[in-house]
PDB file of N, CA and C in Angstrom:
ATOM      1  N   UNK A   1     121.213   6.873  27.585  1.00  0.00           N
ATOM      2  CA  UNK A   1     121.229   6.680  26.152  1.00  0.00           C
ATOM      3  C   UNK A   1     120.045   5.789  25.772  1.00  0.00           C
ATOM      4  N   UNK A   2     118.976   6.524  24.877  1.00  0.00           N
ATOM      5  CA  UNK A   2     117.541   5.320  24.373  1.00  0.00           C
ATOM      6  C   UNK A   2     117.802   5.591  23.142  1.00  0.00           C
ATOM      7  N   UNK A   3     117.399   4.272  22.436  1.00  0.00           N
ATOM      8  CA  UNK A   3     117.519   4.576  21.182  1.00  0.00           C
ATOM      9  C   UNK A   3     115.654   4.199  20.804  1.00  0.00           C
ATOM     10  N   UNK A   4     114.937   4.986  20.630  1.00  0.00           N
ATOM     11  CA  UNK A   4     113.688   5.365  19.973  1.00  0.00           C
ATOM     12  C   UNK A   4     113.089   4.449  19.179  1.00  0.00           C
ATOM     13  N   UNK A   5     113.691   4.172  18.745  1.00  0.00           N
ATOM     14  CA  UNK A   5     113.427   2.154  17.771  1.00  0.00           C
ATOM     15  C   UNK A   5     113.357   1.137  18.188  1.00  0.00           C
ATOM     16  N   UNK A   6     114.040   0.919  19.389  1.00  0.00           N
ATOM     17  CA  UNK A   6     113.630  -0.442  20.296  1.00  0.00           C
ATOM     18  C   UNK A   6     112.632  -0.699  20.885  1.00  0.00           C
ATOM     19  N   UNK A   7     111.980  -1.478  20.130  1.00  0.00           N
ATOM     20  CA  UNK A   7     110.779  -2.133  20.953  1.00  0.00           C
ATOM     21  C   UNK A   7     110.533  -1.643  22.535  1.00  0.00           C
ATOM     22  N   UNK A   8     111.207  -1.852  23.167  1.00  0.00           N
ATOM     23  CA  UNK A   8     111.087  -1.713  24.829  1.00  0.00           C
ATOM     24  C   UNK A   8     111.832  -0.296  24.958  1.00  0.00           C
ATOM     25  N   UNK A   9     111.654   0.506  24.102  1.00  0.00           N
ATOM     26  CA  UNK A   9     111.836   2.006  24.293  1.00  0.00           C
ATOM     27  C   UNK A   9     110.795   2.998  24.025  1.00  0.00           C
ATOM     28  N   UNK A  10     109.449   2.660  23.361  1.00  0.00           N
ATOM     29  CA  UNK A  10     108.568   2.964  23.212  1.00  0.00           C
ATOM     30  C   UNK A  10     107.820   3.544  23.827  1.00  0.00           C
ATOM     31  N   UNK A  11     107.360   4.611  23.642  1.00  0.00           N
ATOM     32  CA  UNK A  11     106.565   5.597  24.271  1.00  0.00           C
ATOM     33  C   UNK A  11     105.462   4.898  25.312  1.00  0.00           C
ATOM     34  N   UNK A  12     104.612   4.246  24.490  1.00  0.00           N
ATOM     35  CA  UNK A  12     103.420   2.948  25.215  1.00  0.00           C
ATOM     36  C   UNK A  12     103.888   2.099  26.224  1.00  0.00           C
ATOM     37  N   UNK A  13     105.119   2.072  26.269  1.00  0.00           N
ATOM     38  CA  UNK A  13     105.630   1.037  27.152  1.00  0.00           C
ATOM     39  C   UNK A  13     106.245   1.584  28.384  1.00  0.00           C
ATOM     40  N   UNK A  14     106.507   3.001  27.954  1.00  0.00           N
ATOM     41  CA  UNK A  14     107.574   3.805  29.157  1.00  0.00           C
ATOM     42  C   UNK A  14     106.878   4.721  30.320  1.00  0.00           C
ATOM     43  N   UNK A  15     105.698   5.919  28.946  1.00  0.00           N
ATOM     44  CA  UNK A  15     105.146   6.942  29.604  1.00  0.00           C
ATOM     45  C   UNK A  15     103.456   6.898  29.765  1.00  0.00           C
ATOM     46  N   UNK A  16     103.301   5.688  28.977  1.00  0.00           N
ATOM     47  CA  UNK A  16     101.713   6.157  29.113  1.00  0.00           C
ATOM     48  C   UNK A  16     101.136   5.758  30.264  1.00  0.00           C
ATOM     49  N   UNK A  17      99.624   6.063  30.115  1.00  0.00           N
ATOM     50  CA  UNK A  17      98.698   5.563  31.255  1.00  0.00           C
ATOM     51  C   UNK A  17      98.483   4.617  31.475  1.00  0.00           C
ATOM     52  N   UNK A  18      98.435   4.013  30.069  1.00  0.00           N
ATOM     53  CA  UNK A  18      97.424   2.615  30.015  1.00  0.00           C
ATOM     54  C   UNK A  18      96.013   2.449  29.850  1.00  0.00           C
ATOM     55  N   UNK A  19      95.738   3.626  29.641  1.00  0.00           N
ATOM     56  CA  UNK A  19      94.097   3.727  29.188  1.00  0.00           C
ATOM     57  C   UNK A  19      94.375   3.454  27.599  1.00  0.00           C
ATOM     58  N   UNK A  20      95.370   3.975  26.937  1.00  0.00           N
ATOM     59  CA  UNK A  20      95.532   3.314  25.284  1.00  0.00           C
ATOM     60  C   UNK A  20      95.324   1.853  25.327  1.00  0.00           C
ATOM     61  N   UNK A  21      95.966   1.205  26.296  1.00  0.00           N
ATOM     62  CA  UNK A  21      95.907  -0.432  26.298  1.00  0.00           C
ATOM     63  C   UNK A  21      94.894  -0.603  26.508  1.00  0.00           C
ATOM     64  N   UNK A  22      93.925  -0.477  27.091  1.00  0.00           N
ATOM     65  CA  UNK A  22      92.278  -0.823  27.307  1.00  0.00           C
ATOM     66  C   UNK A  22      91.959  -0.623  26.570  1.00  0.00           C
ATOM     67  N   UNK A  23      91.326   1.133  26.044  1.00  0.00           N
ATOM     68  CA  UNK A  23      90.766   0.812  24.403  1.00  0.00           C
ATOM     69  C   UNK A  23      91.325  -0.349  23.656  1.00  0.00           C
ATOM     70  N   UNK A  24      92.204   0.242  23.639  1.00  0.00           N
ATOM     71  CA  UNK A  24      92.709  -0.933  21.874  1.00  0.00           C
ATOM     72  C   UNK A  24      92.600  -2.511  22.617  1.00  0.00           C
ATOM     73  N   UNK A  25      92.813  -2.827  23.270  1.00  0.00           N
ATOM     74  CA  UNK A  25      92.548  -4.071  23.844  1.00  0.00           C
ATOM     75  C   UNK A  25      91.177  -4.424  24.283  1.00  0.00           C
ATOM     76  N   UNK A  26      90.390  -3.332  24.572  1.00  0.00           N
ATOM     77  CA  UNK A  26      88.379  -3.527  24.050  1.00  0.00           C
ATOM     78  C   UNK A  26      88.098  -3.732  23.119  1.00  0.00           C
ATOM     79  N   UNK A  27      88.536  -2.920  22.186  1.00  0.00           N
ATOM     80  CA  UNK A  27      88.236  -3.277  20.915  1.00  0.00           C
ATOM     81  C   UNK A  27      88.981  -4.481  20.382  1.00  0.00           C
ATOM     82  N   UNK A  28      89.838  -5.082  20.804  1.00  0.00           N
ATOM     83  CA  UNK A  28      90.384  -6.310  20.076  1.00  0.00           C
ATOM     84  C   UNK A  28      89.739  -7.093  20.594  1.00  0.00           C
ATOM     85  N   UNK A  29      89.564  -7.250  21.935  1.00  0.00           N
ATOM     86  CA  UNK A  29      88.701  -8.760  22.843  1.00  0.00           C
ATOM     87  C   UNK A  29      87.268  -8.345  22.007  1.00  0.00           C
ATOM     88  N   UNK A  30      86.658  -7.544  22.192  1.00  0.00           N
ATOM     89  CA  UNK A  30      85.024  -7.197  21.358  1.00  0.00           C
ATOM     90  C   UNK A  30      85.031  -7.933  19.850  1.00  0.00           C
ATOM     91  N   UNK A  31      86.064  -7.548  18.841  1.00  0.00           N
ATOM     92  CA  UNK A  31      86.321  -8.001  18.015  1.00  0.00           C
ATOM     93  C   UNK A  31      86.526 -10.027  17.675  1.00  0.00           C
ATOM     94  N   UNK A  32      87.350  -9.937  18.920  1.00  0.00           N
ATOM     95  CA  UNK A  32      87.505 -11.583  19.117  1.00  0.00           C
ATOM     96  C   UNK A  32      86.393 -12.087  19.415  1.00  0.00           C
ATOM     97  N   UNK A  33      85.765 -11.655  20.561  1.00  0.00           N
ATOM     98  CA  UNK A  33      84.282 -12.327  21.222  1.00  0.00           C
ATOM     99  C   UNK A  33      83.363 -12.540  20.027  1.00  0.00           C
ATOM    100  N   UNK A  34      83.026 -11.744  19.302  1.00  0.00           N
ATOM    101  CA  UNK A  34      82.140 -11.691  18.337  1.00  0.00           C
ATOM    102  C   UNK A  34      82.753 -12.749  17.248  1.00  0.00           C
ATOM    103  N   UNK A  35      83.503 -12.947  16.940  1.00  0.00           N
ATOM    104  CA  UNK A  35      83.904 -13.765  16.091  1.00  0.00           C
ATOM    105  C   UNK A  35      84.107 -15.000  16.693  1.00  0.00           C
ATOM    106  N   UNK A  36      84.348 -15.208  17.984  1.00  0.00           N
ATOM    107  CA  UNK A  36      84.168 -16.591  18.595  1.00  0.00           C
ATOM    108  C   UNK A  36      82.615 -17.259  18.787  1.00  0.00           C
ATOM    109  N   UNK A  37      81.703 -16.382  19.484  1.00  0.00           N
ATOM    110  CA  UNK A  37      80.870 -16.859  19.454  1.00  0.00           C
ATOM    111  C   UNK A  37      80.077 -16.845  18.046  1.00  0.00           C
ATOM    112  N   UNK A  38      80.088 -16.713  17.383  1.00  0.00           N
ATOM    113  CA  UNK A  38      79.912 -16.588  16.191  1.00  0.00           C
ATOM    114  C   UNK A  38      79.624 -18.341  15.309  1.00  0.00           C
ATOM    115  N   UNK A  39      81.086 -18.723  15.793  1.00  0.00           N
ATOM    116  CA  UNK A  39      81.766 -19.965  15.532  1.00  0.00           C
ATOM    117  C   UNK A  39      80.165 -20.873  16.349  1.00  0.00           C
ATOM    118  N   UNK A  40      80.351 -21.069  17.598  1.00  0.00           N
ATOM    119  CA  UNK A  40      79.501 -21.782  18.393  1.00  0.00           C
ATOM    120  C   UNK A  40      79.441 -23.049  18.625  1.00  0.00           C
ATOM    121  N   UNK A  41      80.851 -23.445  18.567  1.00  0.00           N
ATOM    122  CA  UNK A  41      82.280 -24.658  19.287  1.00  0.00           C
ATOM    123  C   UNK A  41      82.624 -24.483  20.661  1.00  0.00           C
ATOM    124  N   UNK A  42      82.469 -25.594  21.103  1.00  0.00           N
ATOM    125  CA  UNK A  42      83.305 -25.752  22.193  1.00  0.00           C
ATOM    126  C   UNK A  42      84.387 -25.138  22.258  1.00  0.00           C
ATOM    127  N   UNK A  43      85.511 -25.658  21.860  1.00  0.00           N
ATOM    128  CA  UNK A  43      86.475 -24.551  21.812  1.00  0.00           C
ATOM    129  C   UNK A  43      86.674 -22.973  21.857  1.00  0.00           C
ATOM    130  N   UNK A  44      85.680 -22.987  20.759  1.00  0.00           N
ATOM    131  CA  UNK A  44      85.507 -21.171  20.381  1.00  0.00           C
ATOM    132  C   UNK A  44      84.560 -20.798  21.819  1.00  0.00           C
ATOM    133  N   UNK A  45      83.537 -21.215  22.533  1.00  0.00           N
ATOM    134  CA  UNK A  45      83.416 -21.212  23.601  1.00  0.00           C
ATOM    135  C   UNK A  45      83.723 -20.519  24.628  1.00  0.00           C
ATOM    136  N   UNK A  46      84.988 -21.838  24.867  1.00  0.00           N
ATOM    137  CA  UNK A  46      86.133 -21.328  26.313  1.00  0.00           C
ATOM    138  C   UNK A  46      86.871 -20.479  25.772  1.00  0.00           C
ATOM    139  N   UNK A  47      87.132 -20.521  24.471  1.00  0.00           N
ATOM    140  CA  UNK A  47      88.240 -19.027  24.223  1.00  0.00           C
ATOM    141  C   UNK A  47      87.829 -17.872  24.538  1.00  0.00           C
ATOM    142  N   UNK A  48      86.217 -17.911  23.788  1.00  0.00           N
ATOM    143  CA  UNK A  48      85.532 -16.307  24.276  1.00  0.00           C
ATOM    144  C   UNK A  48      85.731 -16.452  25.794  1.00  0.00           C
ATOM    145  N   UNK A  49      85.279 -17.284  27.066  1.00  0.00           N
ATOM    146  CA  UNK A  49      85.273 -16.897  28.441  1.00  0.00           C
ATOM    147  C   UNK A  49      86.745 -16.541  28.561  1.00  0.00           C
ATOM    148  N   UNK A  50      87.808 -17.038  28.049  1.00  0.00           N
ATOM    149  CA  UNK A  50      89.164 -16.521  28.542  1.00  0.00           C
ATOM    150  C   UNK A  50      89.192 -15.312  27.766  1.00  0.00           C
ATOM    151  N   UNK A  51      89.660 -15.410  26.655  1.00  0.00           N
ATOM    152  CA  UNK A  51      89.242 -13.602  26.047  1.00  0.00           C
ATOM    153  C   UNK A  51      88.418 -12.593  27.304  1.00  0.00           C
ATOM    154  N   UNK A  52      87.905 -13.044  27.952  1.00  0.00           N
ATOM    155  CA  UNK A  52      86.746 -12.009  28.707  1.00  0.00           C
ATOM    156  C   UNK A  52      87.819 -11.848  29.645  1.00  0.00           C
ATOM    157  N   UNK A  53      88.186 -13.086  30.440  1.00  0.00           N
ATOM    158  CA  UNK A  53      88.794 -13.100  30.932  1.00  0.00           C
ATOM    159  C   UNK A  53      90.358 -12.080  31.379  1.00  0.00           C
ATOM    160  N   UNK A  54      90.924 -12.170  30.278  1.00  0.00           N
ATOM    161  CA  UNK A  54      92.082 -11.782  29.866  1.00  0.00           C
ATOM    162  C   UNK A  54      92.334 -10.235  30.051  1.00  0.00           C
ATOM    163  N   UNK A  55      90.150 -10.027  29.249  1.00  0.00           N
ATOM    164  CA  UNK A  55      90.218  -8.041  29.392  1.00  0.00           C
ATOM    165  C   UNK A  55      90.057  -7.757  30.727  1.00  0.00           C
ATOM    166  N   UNK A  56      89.521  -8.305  31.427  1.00  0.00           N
ATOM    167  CA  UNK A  56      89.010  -8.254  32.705  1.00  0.00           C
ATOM    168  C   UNK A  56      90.329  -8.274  34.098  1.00  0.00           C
ATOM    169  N   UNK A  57      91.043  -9.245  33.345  1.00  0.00           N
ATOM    170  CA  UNK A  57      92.494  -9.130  34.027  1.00  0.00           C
ATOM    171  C   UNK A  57      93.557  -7.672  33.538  1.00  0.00           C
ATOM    172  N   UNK A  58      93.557  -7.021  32.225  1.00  0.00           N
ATOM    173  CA  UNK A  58      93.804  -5.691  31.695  1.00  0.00           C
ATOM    174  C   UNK A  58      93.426  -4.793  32.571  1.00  0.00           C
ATOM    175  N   UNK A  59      91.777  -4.755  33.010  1.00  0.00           N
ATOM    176  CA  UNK A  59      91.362  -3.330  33.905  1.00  0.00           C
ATOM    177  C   UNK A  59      91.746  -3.765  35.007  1.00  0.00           C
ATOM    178  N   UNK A  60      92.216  -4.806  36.055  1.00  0.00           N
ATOM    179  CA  UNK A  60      92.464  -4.965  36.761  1.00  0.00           C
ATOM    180  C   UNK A  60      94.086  -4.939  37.565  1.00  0.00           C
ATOM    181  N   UNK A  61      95.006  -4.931  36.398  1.00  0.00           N
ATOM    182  CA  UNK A  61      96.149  -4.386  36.474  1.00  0.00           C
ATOM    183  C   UNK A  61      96.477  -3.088  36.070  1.00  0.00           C
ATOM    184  N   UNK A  62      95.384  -2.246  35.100  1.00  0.00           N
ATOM    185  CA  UNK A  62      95.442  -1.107  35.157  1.00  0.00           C
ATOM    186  C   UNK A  62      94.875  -0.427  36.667  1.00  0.00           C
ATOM    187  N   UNK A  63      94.395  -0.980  37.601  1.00  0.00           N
ATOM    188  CA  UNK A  63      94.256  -0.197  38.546  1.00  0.00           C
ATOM    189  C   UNK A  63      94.435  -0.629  39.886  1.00  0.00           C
ATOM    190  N   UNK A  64      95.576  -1.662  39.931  1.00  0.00           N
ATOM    191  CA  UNK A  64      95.745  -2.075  40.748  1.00  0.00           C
ATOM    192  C   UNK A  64      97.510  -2.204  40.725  1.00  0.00           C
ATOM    193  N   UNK A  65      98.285  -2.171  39.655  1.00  0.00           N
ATOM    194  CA  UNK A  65      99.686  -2.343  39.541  1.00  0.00           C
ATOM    195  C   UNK A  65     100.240  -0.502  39.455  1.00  0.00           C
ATOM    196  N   UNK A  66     100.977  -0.273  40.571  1.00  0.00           N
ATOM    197  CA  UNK A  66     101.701   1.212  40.905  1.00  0.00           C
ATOM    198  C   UNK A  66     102.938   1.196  40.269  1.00  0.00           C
ATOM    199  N   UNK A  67     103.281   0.396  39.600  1.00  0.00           N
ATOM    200  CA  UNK A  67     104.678   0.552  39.159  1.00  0.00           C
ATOM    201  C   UNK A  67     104.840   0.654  37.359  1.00  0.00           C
ATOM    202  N   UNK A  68     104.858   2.107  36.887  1.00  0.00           N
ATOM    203  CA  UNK A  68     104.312   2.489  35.616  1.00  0.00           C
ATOM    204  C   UNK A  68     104.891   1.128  34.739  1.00  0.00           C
ATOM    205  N   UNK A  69     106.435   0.692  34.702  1.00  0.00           N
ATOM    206  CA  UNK A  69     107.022  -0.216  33.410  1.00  0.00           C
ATOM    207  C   UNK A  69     106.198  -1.787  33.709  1.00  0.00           C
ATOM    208  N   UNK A  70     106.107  -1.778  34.813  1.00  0.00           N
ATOM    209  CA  UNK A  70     105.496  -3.514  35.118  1.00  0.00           C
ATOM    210  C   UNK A  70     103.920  -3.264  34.740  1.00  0.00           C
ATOM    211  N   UNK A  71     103.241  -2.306  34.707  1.00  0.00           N
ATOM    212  CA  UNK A  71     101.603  -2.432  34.303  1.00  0.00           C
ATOM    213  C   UNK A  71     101.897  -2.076  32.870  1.00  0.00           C
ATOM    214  N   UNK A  72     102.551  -1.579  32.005  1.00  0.00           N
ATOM    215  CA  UNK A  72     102.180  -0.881  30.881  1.00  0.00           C
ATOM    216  C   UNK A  72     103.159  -2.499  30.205  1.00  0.00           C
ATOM    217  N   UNK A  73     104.326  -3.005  30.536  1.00  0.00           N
ATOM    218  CA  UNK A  73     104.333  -4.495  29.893  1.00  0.00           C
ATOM    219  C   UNK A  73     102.841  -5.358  30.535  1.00  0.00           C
ATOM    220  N   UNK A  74     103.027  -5.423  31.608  1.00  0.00           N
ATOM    221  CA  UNK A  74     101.705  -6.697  31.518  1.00  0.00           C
ATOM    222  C   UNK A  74     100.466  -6.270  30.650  1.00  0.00           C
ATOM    223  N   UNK A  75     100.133  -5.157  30.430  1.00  0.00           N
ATOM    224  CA  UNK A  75      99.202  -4.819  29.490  1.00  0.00           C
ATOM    225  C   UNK A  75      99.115  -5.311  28.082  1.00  0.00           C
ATOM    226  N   UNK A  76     100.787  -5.020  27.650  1.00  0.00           N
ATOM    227  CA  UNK A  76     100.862  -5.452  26.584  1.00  0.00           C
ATOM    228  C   UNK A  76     101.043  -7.166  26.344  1.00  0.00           C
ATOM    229  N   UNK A  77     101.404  -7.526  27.140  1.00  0.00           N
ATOM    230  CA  UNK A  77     100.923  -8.822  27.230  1.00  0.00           C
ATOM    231  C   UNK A  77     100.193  -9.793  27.149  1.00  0.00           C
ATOM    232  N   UNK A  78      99.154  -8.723  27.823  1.00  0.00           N
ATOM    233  CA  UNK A  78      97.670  -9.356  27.859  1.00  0.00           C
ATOM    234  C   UNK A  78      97.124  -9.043  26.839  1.00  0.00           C
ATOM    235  N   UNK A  79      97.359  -7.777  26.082  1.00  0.00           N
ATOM    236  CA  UNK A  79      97.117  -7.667  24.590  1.00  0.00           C
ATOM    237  C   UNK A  79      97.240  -8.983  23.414  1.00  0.00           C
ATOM    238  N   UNK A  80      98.503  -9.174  24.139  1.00  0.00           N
ATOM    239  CA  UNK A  80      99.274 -10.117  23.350  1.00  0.00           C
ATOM    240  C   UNK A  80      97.945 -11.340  22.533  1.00  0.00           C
ATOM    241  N   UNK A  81      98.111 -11.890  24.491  1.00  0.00           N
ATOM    242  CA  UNK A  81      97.502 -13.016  24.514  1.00  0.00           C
ATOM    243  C   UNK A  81      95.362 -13.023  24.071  1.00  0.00           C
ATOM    244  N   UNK A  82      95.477 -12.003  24.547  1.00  0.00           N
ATOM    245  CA  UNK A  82      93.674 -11.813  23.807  1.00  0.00           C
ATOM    246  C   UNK A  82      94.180 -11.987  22.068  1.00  0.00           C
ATOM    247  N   UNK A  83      94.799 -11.638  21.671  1.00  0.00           N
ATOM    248  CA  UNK A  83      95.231 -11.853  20.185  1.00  0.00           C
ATOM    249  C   UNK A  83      95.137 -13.083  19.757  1.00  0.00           C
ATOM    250  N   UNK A  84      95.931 -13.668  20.586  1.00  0.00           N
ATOM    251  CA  UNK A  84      96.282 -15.161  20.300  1.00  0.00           C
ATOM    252  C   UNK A  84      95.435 -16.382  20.452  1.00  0.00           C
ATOM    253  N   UNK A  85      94.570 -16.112  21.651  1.00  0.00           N
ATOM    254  CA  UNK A  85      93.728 -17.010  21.940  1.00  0.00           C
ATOM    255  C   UNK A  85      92.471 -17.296  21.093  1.00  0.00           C
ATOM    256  N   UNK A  86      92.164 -16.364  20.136  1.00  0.00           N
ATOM    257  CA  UNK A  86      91.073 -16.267  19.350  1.00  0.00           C
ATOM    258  C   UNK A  86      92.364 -17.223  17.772  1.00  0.00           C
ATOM    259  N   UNK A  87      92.809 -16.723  17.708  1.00  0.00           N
ATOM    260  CA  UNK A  87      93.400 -17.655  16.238  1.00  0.00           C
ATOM    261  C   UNK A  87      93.824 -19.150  16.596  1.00  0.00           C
ATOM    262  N   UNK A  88      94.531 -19.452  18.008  1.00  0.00           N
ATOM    263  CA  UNK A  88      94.292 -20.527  18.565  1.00  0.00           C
ATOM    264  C   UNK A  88      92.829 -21.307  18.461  1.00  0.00           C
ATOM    265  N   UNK A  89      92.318 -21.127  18.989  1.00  0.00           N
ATOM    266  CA  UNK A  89      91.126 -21.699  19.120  1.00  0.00           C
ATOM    267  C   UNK A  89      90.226 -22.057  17.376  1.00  0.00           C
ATOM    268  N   UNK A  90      90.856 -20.864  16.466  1.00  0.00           N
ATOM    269  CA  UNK A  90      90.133 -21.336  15.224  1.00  0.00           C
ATOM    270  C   UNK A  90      90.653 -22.039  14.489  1.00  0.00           C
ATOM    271  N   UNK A  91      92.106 -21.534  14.766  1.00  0.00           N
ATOM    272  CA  UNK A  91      93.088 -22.971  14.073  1.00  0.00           C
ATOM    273  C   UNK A  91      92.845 -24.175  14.520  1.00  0.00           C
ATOM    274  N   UNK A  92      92.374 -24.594  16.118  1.00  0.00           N
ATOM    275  CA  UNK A  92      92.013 -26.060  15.987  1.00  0.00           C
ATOM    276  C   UNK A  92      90.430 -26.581  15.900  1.00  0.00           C
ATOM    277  N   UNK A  93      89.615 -25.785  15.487  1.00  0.00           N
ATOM    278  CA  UNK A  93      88.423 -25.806  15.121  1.00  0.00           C
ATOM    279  C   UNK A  93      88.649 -26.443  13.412  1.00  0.00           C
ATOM    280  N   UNK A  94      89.636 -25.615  12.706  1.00  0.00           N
ATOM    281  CA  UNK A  94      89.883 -25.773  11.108  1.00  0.00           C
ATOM    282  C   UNK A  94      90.382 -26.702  11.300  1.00  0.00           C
ATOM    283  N   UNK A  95      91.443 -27.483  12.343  1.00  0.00           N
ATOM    284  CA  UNK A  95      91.878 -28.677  12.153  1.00  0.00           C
ATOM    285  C   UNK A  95      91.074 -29.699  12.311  1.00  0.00           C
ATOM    286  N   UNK A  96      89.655 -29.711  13.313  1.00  0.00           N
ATOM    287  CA  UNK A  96      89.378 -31.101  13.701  1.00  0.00           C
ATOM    288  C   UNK A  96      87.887 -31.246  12.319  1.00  0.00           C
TER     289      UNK A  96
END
């Protein structure tokens, strides 16, 4: 019994490859990088090297993790966190 609406029932999460998570997660870290260095803070900085980081850890569990539900969550994960680390870093740039 799946019910089609739950988050963790999702097509992206169940059946795919994981090549969707790379694009869209290139294009989000590309997106972030550019807007970090941009900044040209310390902070904004180390975020871009972890951002790099982060994608770099993406292709690396895409081709190294055999077990379809554990690579297609850590993907999204790492999605997650490339997200996060770029608004982190500008939120405490706007704070100091």
């Amino acid at each position: 019994m799946t019910d089609p609406t739950r988050v963790r029932d999702q097509p992206a999460l169940r059946t795919s490859s994981g090549a969707q998570w790379l694009v869209v997660g290139g294009l989000l870290a590309a997106v972030a990088l550019v807007v970090l260095l941009v900044q040209g803070e310390g902070v904004t900085t180390v975020a871009a090297v972890v951002v790099a980081v982060l994608f770099a850890a993406m292709v690396v569990v895409r081709a190294a993790v055999r077990r379809q539900r554990t690579r297609l969550t850590t993907l999204a994960v790492l999605m997650v966190l490339i997200a996060l680390v770029p608004v982190v870093a500008l939120l405490l740039v706007l704070a100091a």
